[in-house]
N, C-alpha and C. Protein backbone atom coordinates (compact mmCIF):
# COMPACT_ATOMS: atom_id res chain seq x y z
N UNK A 1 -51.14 -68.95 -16.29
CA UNK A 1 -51.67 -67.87 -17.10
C UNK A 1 -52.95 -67.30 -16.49
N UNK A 2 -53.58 -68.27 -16.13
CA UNK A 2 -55.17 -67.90 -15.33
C UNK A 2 -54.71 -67.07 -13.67
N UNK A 3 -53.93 -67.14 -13.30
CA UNK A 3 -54.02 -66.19 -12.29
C UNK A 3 -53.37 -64.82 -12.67
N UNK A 4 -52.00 -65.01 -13.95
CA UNK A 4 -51.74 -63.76 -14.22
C UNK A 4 -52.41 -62.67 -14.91
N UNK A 5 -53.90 -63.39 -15.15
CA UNK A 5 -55.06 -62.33 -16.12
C UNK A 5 -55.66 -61.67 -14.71
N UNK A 6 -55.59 -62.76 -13.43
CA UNK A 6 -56.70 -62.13 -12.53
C UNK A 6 -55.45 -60.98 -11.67
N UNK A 7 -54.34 -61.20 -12.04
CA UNK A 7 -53.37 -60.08 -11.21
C UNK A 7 -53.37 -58.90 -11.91
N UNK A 8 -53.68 -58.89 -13.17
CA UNK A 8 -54.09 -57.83 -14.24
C UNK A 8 -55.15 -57.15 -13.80
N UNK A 9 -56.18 -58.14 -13.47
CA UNK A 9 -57.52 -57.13 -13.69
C UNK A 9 -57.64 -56.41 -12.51
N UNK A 10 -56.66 -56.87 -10.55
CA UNK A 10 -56.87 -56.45 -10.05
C UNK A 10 -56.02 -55.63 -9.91
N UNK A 11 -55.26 -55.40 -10.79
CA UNK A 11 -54.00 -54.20 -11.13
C UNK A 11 -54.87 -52.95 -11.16
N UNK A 12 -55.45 -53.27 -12.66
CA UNK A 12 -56.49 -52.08 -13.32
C UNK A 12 -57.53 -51.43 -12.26
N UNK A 13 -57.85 -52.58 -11.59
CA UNK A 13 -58.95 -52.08 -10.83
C UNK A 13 -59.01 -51.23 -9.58
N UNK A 14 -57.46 -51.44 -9.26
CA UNK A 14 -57.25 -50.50 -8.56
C UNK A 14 -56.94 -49.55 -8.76
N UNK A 15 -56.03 -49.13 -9.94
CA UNK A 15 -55.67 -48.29 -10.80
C UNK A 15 -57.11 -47.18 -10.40
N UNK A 16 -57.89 -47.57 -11.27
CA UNK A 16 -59.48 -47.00 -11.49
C UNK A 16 -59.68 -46.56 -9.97
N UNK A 17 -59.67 -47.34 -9.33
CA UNK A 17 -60.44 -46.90 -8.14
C UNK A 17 -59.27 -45.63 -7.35
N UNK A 18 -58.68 -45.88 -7.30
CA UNK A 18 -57.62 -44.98 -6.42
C UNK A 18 -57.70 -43.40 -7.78
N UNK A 19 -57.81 -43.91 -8.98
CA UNK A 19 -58.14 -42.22 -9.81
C UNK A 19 -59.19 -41.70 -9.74
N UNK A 20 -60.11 -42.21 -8.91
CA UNK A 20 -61.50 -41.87 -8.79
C UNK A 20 -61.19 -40.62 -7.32
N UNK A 21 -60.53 -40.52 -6.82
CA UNK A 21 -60.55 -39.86 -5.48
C UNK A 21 -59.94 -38.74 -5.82
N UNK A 22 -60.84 -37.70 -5.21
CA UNK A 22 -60.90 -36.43 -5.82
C UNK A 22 -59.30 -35.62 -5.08
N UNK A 23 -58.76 -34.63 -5.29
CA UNK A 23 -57.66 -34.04 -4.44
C UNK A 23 -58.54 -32.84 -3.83
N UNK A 24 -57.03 -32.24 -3.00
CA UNK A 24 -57.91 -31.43 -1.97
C UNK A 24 -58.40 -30.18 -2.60
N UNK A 25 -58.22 -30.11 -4.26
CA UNK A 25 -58.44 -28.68 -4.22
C UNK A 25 -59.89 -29.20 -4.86
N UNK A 26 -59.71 -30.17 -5.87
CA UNK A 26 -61.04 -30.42 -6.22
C UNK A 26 -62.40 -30.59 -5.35
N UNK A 27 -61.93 -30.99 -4.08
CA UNK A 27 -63.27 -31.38 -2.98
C UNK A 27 -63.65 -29.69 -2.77
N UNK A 28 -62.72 -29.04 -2.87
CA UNK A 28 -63.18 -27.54 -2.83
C UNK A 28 -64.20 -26.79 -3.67
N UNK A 29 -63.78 -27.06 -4.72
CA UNK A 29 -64.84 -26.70 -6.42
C UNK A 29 -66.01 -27.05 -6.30
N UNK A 30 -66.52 -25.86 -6.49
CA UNK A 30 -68.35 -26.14 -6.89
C UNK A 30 -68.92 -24.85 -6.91
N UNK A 31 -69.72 -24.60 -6.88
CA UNK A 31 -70.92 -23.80 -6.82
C UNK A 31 -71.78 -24.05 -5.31
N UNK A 32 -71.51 -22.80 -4.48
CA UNK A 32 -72.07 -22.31 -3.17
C UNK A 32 -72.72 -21.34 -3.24
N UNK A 33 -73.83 -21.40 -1.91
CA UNK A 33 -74.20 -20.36 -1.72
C UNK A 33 -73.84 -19.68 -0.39
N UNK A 34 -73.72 -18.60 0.28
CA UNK A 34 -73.35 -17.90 0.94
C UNK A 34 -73.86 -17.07 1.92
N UNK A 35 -73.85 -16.43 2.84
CA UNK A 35 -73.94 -15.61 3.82
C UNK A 35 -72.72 -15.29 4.79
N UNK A 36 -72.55 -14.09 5.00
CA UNK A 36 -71.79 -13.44 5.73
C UNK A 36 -72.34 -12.30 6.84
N UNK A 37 -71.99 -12.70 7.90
CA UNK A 37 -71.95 -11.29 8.92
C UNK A 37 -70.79 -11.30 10.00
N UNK A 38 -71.32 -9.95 10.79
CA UNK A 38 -70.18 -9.99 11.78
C UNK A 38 -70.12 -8.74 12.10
N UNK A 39 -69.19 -8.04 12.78
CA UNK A 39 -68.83 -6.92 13.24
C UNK A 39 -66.87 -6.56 13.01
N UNK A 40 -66.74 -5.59 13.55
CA UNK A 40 -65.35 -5.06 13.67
C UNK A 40 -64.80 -4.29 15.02
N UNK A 41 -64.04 -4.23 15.40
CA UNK A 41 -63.95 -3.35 16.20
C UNK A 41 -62.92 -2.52 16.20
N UNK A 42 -62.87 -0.65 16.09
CA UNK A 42 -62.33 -0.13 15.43
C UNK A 42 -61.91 0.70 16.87
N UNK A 43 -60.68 1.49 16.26
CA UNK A 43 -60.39 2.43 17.58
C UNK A 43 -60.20 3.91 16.61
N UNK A 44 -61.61 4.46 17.14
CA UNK A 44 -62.21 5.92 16.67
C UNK A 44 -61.50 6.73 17.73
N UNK A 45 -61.29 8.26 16.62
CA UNK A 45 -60.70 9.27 17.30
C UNK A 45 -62.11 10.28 17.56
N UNK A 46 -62.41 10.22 18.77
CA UNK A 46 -64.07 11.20 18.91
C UNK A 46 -63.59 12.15 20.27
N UNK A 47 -63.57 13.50 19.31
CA UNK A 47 -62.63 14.22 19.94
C UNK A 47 -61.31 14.63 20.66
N UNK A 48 -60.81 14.16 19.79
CA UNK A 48 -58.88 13.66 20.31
C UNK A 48 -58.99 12.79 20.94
N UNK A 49 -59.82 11.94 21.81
CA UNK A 49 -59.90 10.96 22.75
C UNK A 49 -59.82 9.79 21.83
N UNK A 50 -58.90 8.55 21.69
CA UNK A 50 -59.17 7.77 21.22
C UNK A 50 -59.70 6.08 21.82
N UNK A 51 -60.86 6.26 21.24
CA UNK A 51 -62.31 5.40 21.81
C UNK A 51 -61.79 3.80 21.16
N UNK A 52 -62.42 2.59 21.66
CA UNK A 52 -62.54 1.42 21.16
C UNK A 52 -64.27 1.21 20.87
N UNK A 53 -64.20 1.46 19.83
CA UNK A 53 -65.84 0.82 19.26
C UNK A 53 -66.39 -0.36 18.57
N UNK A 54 -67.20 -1.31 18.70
CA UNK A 54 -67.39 -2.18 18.04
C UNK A 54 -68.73 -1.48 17.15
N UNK A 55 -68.75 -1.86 15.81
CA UNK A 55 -69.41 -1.60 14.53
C UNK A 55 -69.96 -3.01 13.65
N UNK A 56 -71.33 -2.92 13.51
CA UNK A 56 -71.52 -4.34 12.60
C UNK A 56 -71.48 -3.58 11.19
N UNK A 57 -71.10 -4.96 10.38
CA UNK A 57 -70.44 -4.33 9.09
C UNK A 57 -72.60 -5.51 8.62
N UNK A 58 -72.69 -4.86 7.41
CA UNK A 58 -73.79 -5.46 6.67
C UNK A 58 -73.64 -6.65 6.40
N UNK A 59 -75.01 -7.78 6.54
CA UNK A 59 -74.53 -9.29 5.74
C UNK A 59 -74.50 -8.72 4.77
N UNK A 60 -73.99 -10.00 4.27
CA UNK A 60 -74.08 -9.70 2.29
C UNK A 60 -74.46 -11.52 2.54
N UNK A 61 -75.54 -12.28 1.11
CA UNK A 61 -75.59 -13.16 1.11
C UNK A 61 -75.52 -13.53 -0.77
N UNK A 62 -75.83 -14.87 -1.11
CA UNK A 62 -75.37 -14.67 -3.15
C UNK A 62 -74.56 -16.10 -3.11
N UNK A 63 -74.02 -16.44 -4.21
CA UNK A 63 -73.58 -17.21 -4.77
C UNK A 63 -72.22 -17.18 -5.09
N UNK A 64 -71.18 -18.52 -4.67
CA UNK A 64 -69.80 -18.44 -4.77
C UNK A 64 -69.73 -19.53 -5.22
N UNK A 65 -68.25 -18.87 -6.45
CA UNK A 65 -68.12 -20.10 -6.88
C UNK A 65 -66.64 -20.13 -6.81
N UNK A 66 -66.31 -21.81 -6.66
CA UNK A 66 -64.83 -21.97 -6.52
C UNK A 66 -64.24 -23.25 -7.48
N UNK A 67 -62.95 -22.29 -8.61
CA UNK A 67 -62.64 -23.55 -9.21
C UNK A 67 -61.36 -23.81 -8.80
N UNK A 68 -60.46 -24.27 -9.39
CA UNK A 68 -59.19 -25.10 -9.82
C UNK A 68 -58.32 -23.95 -10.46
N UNK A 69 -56.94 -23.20 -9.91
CA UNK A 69 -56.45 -22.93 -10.63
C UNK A 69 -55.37 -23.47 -11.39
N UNK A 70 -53.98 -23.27 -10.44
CA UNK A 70 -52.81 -24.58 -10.49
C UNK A 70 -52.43 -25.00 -9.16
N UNK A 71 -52.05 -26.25 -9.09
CA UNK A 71 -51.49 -26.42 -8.34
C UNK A 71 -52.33 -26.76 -7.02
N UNK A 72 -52.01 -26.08 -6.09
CA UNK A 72 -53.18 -26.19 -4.62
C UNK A 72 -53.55 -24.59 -4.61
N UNK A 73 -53.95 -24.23 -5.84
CA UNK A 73 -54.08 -23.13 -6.06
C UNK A 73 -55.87 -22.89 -6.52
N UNK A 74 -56.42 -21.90 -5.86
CA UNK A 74 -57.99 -21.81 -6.29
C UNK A 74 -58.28 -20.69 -6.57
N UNK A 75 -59.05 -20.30 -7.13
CA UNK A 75 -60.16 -19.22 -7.61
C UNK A 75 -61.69 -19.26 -6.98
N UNK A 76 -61.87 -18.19 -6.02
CA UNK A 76 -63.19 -17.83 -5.59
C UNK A 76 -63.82 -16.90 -6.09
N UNK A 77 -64.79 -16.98 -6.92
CA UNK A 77 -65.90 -15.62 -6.95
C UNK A 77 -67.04 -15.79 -5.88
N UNK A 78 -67.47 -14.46 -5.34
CA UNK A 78 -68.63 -14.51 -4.42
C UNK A 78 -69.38 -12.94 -5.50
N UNK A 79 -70.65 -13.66 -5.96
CA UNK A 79 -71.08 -12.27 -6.09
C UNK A 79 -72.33 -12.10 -5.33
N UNK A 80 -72.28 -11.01 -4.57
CA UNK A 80 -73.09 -10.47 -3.77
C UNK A 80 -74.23 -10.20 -4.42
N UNK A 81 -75.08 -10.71 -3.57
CA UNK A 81 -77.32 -10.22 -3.98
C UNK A 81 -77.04 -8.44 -4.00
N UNK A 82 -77.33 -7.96 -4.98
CA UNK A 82 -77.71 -6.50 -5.02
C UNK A 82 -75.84 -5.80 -4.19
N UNK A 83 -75.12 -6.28 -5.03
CA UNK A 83 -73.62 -5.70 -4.64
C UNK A 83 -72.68 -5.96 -5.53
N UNK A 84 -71.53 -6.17 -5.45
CA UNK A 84 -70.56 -6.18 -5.81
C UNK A 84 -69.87 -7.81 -6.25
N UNK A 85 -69.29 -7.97 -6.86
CA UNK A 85 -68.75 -9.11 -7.42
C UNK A 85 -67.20 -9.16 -7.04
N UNK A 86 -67.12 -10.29 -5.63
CA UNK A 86 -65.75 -10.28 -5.10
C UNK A 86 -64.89 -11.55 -5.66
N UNK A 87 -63.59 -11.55 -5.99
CA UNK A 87 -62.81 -12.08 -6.27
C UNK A 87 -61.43 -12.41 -5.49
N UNK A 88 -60.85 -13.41 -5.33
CA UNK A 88 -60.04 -13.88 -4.24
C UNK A 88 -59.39 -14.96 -4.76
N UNK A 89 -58.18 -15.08 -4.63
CA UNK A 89 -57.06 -16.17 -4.83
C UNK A 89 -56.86 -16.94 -3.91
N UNK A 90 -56.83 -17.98 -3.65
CA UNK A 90 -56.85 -19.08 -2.32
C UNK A 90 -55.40 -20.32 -2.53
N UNK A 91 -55.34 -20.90 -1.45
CA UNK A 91 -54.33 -21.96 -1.30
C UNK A 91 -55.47 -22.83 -0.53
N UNK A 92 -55.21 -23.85 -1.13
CA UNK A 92 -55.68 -25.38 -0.35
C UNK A 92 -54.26 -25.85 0.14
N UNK A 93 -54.73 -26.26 1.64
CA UNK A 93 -53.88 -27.35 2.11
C UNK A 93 -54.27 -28.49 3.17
N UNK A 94 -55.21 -29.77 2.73
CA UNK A 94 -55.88 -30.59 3.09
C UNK A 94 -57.25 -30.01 3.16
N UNK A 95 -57.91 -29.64 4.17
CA UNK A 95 -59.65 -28.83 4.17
C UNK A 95 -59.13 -27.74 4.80
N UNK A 96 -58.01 -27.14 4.84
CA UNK A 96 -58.18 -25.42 4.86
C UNK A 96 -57.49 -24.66 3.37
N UNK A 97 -58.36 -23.51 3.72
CA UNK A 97 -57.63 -22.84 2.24
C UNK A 97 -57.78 -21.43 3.28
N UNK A 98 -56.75 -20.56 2.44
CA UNK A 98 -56.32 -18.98 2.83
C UNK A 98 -56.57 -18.39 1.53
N UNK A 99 -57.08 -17.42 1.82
CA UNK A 99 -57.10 -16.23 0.66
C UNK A 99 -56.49 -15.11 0.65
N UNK A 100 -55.80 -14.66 -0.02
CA UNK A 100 -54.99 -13.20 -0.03
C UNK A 100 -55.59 -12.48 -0.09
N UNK A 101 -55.24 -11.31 0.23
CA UNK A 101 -56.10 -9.79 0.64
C UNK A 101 -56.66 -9.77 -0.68
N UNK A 102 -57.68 -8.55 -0.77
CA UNK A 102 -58.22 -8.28 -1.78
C UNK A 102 -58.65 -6.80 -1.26
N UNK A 103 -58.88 -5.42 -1.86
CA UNK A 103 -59.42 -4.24 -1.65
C UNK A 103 -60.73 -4.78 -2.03
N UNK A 104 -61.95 -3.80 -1.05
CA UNK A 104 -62.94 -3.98 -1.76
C UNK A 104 -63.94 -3.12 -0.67
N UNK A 105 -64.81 -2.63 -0.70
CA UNK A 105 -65.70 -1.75 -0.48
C UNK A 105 -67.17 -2.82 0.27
N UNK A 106 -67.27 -2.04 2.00
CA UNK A 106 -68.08 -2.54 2.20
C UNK A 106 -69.09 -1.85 2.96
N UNK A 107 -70.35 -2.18 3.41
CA UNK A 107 -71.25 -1.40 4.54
C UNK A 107 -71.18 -1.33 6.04
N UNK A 108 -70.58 0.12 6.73
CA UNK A 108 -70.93 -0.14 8.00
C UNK A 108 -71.44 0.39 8.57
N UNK A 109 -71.84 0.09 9.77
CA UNK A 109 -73.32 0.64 10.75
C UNK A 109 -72.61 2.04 11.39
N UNK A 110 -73.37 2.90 11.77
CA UNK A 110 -73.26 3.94 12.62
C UNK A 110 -73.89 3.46 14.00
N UNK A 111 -73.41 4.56 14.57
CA UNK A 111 -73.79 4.39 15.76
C UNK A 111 -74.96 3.61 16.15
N UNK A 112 -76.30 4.75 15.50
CA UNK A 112 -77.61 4.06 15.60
C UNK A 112 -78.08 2.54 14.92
N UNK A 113 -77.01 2.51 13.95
CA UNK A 113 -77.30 1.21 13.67
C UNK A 113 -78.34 1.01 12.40
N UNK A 114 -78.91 2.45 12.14
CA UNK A 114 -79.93 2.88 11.20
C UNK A 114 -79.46 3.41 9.81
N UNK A 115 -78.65 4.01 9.98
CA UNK A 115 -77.89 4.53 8.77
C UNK A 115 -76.72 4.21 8.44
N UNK A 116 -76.66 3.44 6.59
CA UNK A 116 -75.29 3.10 6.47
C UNK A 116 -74.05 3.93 6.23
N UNK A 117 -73.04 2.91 6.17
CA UNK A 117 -71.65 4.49 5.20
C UNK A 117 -71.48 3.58 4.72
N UNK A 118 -71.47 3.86 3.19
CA UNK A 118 -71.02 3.63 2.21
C UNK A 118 -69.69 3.51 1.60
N UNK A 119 -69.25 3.18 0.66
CA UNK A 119 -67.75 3.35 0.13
C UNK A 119 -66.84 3.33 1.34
N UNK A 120 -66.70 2.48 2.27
CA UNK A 120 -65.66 2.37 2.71
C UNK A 120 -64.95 1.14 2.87
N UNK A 121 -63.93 1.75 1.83
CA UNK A 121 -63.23 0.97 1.46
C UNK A 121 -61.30 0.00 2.76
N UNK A 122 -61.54 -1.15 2.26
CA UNK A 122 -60.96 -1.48 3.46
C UNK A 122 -60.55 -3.09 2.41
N UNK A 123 -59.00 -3.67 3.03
CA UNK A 123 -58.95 -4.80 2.72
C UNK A 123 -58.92 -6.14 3.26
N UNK A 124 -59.39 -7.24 3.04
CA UNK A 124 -59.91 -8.50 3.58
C UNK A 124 -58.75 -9.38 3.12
N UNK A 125 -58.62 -10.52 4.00
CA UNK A 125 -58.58 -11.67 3.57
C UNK A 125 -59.25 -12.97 4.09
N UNK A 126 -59.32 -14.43 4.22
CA UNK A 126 -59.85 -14.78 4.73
C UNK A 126 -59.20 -16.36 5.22
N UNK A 127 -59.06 -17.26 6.02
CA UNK A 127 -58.92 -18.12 6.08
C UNK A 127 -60.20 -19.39 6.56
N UNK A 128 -60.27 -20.43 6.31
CA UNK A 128 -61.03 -21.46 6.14
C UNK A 128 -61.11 -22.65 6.14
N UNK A 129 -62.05 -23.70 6.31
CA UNK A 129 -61.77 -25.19 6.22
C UNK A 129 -63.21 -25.74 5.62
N UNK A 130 -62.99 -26.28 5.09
CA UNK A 130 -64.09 -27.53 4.19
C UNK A 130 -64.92 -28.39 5.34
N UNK A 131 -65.92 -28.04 5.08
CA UNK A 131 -66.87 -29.12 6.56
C UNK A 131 -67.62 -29.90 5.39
N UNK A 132 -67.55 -31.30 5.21
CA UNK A 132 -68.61 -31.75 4.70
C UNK A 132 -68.65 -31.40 3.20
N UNK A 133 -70.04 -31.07 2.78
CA UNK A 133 -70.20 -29.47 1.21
C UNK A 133 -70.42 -28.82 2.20
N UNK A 134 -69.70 -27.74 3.05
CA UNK A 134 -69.72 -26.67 3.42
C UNK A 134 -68.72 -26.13 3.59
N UNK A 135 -67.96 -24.84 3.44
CA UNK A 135 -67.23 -23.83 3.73
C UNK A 135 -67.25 -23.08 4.53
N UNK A 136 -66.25 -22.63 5.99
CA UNK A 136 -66.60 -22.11 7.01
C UNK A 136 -65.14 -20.88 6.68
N UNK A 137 -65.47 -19.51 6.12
CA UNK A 137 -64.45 -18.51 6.60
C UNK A 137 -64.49 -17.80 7.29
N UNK A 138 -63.50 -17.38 7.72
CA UNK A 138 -63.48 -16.36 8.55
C UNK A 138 -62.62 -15.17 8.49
N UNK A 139 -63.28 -13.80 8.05
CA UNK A 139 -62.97 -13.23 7.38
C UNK A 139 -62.34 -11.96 8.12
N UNK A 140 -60.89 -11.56 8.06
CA UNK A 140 -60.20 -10.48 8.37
C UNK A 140 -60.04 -9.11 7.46
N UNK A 141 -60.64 -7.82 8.34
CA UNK A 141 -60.59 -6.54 7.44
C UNK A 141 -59.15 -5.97 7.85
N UNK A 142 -58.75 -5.25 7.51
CA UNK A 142 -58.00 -4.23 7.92
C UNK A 142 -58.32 -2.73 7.13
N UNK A 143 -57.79 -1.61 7.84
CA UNK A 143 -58.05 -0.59 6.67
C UNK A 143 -58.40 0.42 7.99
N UNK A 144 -58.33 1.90 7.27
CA UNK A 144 -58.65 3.27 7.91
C UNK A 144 -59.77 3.69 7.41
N UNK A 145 -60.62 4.26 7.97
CA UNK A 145 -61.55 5.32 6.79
C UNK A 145 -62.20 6.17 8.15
N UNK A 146 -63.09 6.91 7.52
CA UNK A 146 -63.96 7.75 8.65
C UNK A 146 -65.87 7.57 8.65
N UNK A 147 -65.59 7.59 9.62
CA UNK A 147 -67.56 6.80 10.21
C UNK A 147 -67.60 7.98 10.98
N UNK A 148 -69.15 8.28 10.38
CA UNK A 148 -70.07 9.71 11.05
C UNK A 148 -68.97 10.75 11.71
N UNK A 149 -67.64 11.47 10.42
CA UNK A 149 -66.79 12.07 10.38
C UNK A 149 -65.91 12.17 11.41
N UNK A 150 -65.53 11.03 12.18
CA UNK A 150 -64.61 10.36 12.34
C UNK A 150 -63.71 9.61 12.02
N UNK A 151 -62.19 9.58 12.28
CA UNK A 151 -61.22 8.78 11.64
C UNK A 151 -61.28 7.41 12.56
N UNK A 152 -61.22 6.36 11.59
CA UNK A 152 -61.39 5.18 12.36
C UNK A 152 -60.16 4.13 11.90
N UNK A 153 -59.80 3.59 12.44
CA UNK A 153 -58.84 2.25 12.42
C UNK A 153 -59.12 0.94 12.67
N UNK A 154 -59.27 -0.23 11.68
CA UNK A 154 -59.73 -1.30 12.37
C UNK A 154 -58.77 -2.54 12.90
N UNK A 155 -59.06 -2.39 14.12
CA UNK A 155 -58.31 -3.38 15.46
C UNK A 155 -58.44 -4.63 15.15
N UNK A 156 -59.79 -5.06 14.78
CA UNK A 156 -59.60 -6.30 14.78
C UNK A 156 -61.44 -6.90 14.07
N UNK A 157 -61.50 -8.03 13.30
CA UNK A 157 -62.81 -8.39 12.84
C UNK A 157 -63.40 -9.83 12.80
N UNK A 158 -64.67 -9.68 13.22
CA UNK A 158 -65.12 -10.97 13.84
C UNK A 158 -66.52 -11.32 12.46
N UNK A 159 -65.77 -11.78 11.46
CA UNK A 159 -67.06 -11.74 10.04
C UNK A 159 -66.57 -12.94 10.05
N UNK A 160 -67.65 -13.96 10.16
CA UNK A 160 -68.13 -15.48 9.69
C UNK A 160 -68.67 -15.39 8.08
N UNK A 161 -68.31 -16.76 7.52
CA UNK A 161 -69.14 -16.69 6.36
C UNK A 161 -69.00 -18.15 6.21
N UNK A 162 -70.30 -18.56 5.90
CA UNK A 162 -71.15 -20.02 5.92
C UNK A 162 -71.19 -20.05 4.36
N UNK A 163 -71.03 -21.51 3.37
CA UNK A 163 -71.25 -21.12 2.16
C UNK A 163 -71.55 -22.95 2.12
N UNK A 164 -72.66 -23.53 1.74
CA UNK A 164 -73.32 -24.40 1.51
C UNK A 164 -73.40 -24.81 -0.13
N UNK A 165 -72.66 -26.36 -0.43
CA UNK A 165 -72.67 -26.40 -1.66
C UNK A 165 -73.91 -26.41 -2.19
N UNK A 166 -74.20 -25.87 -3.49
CA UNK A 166 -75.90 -26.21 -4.05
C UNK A 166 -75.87 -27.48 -4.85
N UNK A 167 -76.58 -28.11 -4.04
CA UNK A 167 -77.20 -29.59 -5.01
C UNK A 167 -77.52 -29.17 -6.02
């Protein structure tokens, strides 16, 4: 009887210990903070000639938060310092997660680098992996619009975003 109480308790105890370990979407969840930059590189029509230009798009930096939806399924909000409040649907699968496109409106540089354009609108998605409490994406635009009344197309985008859990 005395060993079948101690096969019990180390039943339970493992029980306990093995429900203690978080899954992959939960190691995801928390409250981050954020920064993003990067550039794009677009192929502008400047004078029927069509040019390859690289363009830095604005950081944006702020607070993201990521919960639990179903499944290996997540919810990201990032709302931007003095911007916009972005929203994104994600998949976990071990420490990477993907996010589905989303429309959303961002800042890019002109030529000089001095003056922004506004409202141009373009859509993202992003893919990623869990470092540690940190989040490393890397974020893909696509989309048309026109910069310093030019039509532009974007080729291809090189936007990092660092997001550090907050203690």
């Amino acid at each position: 009887m005395h060993m079948k109480f101690k096969g019990i308790i180390f039943f339970v105890a493992m029980v306990a210990l093995c429900s203690c370990q978080k899954s992959p979407v939960q190691e995801f969840c928390g409250s981050y903070s954020f920064k993003t930059g990067g550039f794009l590189e677009l192929s502008a029509k400047y004078y029927q000639a069509d040019t390859v230009i690289q363009r830095s798009i604005s950081s944006e930096s702020g607070q993201m938060r990521v919960v639990a939806d179903s499944g290996n399924n997540i919810l990201m909000t990032m709302n931007v310092t003095g911007g916009s409040l972005i929203v994104m649907n994600g998949t976990v699968d071990g420490n990477n997660v993907t996010f589905g496109p989303v429309e959303r409106k961002i800042l890019v540089f002109k030529e000089s680098g001095l003056d922004l354009v506004e409202d141009v609108k373009v859509k993202v998605s992003a893919t990623g992996r869990r470092l540690g409490n940190s989040i490393i994406l890397d974020f893909d635009y696509e989309g048309n619009f026109t910069l310093g009344g030019y039509p532009c197309t974007i080729i291809s985008s090189n936007v990092k975003c660092a997001a550090n859990r907050n203690e």
